[in-house]
C-alpha atoms as a PDB file:
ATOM      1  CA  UNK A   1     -17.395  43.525  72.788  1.00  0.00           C
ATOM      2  CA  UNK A   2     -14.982  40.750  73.555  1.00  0.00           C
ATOM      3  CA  UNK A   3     -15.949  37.389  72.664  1.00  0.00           C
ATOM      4  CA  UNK A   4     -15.539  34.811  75.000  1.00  0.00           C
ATOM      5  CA  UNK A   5     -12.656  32.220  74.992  1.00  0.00           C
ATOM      6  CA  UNK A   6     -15.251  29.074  74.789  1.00  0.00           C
ATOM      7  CA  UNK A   7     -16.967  29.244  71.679  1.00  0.00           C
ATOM      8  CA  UNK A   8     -18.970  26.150  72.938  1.00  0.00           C
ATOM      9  CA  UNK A   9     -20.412  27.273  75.709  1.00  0.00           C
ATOM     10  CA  UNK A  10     -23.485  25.674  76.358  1.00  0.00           C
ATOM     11  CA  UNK A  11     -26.252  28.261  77.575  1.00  0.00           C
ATOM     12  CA  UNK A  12     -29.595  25.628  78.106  1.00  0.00           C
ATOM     13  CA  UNK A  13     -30.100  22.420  76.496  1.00  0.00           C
ATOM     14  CA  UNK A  14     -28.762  22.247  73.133  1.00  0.00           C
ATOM     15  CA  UNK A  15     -28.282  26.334  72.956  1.00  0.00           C
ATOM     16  CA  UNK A  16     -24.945  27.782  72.645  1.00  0.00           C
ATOM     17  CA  UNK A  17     -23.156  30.564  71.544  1.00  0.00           C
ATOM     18  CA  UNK A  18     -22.694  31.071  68.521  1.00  0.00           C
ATOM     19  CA  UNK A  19     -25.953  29.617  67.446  1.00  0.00           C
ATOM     20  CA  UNK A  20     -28.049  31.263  64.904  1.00  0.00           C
ATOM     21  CA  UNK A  21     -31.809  31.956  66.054  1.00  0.00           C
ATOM     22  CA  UNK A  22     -34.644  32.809  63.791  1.00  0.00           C
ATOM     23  CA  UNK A  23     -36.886  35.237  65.940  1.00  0.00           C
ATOM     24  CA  UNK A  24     -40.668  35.328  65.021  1.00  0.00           C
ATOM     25  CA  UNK A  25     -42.884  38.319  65.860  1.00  0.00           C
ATOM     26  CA  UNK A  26     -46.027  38.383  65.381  1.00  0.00           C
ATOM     27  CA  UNK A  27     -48.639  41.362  65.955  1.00  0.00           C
ATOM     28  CA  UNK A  28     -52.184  42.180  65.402  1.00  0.00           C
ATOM     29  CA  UNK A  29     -52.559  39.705  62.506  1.00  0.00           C
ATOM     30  CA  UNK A  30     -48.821  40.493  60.668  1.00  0.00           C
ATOM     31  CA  UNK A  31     -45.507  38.673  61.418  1.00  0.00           C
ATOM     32  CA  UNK A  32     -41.938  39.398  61.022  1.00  0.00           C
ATOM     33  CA  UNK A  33     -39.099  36.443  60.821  1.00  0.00           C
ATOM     34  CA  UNK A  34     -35.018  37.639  61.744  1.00  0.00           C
ATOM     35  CA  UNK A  35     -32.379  35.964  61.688  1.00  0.00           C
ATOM     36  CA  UNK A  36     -29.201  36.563  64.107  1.00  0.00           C
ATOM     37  CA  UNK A  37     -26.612  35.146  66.005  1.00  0.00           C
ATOM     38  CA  UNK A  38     -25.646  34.186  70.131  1.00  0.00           C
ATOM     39  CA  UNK A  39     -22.597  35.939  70.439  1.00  0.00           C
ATOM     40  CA  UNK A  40     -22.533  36.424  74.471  1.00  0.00           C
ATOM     41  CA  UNK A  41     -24.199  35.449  77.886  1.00  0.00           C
ATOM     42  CA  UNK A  42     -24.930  38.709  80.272  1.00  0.00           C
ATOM     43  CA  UNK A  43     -26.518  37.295  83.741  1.00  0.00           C
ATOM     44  CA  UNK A  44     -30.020  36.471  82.628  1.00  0.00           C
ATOM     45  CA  UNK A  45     -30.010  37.982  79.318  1.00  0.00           C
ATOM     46  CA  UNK A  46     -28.350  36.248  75.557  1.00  0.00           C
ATOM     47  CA  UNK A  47     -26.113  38.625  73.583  1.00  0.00           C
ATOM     48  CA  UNK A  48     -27.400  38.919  69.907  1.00  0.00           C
ATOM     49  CA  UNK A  49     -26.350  40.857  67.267  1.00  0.00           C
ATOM     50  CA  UNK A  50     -28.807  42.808  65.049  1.00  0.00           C
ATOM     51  CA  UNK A  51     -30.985  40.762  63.616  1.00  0.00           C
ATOM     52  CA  UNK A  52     -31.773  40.795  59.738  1.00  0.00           C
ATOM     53  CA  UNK A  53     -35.329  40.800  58.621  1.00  0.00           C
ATOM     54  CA  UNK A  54     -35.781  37.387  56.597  1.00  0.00           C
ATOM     55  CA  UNK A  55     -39.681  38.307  55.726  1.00  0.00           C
ATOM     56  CA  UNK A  56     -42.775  40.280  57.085  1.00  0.00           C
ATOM     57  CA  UNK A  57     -43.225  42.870  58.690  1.00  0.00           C
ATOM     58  CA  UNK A  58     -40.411  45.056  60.628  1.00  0.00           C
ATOM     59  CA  UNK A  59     -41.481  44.439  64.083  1.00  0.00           C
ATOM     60  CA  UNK A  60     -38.415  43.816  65.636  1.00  0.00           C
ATOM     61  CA  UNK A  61     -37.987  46.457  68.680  1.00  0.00           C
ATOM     62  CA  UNK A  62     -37.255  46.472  72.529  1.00  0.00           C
ATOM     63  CA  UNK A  63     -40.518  45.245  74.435  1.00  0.00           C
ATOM     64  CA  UNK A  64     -41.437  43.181  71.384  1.00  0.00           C
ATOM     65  CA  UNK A  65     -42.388  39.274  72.346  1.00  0.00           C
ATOM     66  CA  UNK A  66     -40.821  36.815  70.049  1.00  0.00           C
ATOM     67  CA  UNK A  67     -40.587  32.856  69.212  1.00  0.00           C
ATOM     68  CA  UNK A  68     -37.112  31.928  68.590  1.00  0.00           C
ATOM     69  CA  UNK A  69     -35.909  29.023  66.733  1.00  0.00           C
ATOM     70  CA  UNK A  70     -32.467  27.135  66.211  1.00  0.00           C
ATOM     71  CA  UNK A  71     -31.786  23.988  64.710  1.00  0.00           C
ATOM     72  CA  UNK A  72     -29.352  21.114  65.971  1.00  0.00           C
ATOM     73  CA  UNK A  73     -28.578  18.374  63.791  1.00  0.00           C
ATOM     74  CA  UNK A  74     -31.397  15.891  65.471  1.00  0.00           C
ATOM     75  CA  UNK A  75     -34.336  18.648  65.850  1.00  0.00           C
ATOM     76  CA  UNK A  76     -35.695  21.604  65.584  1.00  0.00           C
ATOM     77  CA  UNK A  77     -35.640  23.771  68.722  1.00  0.00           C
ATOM     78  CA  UNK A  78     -37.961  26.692  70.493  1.00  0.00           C
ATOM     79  CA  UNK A  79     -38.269  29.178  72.878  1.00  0.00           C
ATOM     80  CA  UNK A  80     -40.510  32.131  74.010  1.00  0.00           C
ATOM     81  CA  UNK A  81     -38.665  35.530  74.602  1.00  0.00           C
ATOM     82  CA  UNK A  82     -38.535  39.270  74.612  1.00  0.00           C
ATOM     83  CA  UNK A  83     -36.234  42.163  73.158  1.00  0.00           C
ATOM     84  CA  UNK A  84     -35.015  43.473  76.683  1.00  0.00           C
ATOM     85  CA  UNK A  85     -32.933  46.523  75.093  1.00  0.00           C
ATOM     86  CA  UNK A  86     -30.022  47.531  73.037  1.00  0.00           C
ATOM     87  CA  UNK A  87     -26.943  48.461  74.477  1.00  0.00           C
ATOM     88  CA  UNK A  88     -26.035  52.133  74.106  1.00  0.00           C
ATOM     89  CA  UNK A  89     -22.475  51.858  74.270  1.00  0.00           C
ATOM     90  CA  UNK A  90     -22.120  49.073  71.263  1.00  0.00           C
ATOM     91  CA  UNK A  91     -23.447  48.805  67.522  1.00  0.00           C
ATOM     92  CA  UNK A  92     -26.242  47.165  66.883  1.00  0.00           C
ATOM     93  CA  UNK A  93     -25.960  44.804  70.374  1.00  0.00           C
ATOM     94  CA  UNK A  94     -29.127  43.859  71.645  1.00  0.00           C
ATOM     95  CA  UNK A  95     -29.962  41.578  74.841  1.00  0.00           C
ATOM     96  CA  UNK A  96     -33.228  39.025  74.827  1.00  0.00           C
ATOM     97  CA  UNK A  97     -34.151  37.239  77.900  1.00  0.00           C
ATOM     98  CA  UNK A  98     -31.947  34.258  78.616  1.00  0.00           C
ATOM     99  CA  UNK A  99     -34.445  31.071  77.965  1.00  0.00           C
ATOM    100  CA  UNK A 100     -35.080  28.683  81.159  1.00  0.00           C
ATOM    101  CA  UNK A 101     -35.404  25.503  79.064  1.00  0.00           C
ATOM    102  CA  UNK A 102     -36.127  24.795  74.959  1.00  0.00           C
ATOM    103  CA  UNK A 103     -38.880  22.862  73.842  1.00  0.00           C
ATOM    104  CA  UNK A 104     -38.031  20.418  71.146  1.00  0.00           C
ATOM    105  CA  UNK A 105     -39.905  20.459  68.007  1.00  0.00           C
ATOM    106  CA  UNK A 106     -40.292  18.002  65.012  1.00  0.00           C
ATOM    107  CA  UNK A 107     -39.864  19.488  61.788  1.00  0.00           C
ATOM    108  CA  UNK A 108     -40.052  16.984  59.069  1.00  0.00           C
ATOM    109  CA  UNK A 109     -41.645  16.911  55.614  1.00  0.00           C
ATOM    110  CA  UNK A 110     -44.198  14.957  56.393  1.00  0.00           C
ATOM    111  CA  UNK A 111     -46.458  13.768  59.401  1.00  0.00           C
ATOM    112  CA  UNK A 112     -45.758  11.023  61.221  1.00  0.00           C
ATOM    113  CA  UNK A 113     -48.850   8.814  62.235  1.00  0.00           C
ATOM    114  CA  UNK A 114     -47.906   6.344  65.465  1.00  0.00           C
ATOM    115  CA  UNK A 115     -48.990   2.404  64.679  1.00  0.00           C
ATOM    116  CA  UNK A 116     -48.056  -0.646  66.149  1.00  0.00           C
ATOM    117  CA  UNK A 117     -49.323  -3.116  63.165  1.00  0.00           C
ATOM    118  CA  UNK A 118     -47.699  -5.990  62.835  1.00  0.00           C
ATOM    119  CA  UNK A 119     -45.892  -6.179  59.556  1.00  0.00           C
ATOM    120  CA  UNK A 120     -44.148  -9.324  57.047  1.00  0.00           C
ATOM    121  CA  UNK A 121     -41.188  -7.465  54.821  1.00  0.00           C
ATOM    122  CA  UNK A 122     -39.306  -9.626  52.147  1.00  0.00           C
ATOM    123  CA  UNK A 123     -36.141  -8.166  50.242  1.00  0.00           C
ATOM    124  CA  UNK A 124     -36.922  -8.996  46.554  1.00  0.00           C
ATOM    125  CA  UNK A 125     -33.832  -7.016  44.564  1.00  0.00           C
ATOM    126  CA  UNK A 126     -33.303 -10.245  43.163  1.00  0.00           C
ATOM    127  CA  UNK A 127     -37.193 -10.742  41.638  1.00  0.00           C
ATOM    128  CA  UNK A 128     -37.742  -7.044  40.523  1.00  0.00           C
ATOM    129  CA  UNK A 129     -34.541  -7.943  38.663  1.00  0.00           C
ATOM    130  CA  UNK A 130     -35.651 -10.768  37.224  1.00  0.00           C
ATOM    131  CA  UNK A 131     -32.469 -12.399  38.282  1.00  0.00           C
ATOM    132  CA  UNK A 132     -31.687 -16.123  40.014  1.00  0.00           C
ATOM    133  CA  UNK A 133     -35.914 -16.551  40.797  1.00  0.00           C
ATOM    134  CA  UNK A 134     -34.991 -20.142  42.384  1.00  0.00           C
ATOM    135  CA  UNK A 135     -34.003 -18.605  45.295  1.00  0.00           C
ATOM    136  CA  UNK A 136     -35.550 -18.900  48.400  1.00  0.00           C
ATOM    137  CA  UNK A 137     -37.119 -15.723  49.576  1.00  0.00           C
ATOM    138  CA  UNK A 138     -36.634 -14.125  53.378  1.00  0.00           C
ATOM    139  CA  UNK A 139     -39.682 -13.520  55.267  1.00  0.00           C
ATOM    140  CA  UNK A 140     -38.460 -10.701  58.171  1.00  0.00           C
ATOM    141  CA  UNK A 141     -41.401  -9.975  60.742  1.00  0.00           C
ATOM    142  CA  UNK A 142     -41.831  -7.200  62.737  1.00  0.00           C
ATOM    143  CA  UNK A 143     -43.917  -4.219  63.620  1.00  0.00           C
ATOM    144  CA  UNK A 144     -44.885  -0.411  62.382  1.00  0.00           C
ATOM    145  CA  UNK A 145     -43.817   2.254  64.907  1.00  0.00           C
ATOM    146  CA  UNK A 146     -44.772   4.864  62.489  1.00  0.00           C
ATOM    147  CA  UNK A 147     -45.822   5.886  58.984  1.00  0.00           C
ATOM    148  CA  UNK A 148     -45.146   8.908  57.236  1.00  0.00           C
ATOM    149  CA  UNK A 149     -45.480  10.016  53.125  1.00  0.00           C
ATOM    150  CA  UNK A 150     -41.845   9.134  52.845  1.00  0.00           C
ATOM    151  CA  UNK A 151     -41.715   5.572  54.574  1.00  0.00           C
ATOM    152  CA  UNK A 152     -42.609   3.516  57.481  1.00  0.00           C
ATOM    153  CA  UNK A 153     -40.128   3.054  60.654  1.00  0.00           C
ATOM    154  CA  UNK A 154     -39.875  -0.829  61.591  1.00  0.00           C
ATOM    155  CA  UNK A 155     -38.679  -2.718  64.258  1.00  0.00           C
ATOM    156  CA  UNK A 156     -37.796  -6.354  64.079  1.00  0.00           C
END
């Protein structure tokens, strides 16, 4: 298969070729996670290579409904799809439906919890280090937009 002269071609959204996917099947209570690779668009169908089996069950096959995911230095990203077929004529080429639009996903370490408190920070480096305590300390007032296990995002 020749690969095509634009390695950035944008398919939808943030997707382009080239991008690695994680596929997720799951069926009658097990689940199976791949991981492959864009390599081509054909019409209404994406060009992926055979996909490795990262965990789980081996349900990868043609018919099989899957979640894909991709990552883009912002966000996570999803879509819904299904193994259309492999093509005969190639090794290990198989064709997935060719996603409308991506739904954006937050994956973060911990949950973000939406507030609108109003807040008072002061930048004390200079009392937790017990140095120059005559000076005069800065008030900065503002207000929570969110808080999370690792921190709170201000604005002033």
């Amino acid at each position: 298969m020749e690969k095509p002269a634009n390695r950035e071609q944008t398919i939808v959204g943030p997707l382009k070729i080239w991008d690695k996917l994680e596929l997720v099947f799951e069926e009658n209570g097990k689940q199976g996670r791949y991981h492959t690779r864009v390599e081509d668009v054909e019409g209404d169908a994406l060009v992926i290579d055979r996909p490795s089996l990262l965990t789980g069950d081996a349900l990868f096959r043609v018919g099989a409904a899957f979640v894909a995911w991709f990552s883009k230095s912002d966000s996570a990203y999803t879509f819904p799809g299904r193994v259309l077929k492999k093509v005969e004529a190639e090794l290990d080429i198989y064709w997935i439906n060719k996603p409308n639009s991506v739904d954006r996903n937050q994956r973060r370490r911990f949950y973000r919890i939406a507030d609108d408190s109003p807040v008072s920070v002061i930048i004390a480096d200079h009392l937790i280090k017990e140095q120059d305590l005559g000076t005069d300390v800065k008030v900065f007032e503002g207000i929570a937009l969110d808080i999370s296990g690792n921190g709170m995002h201000l604005r002033s």
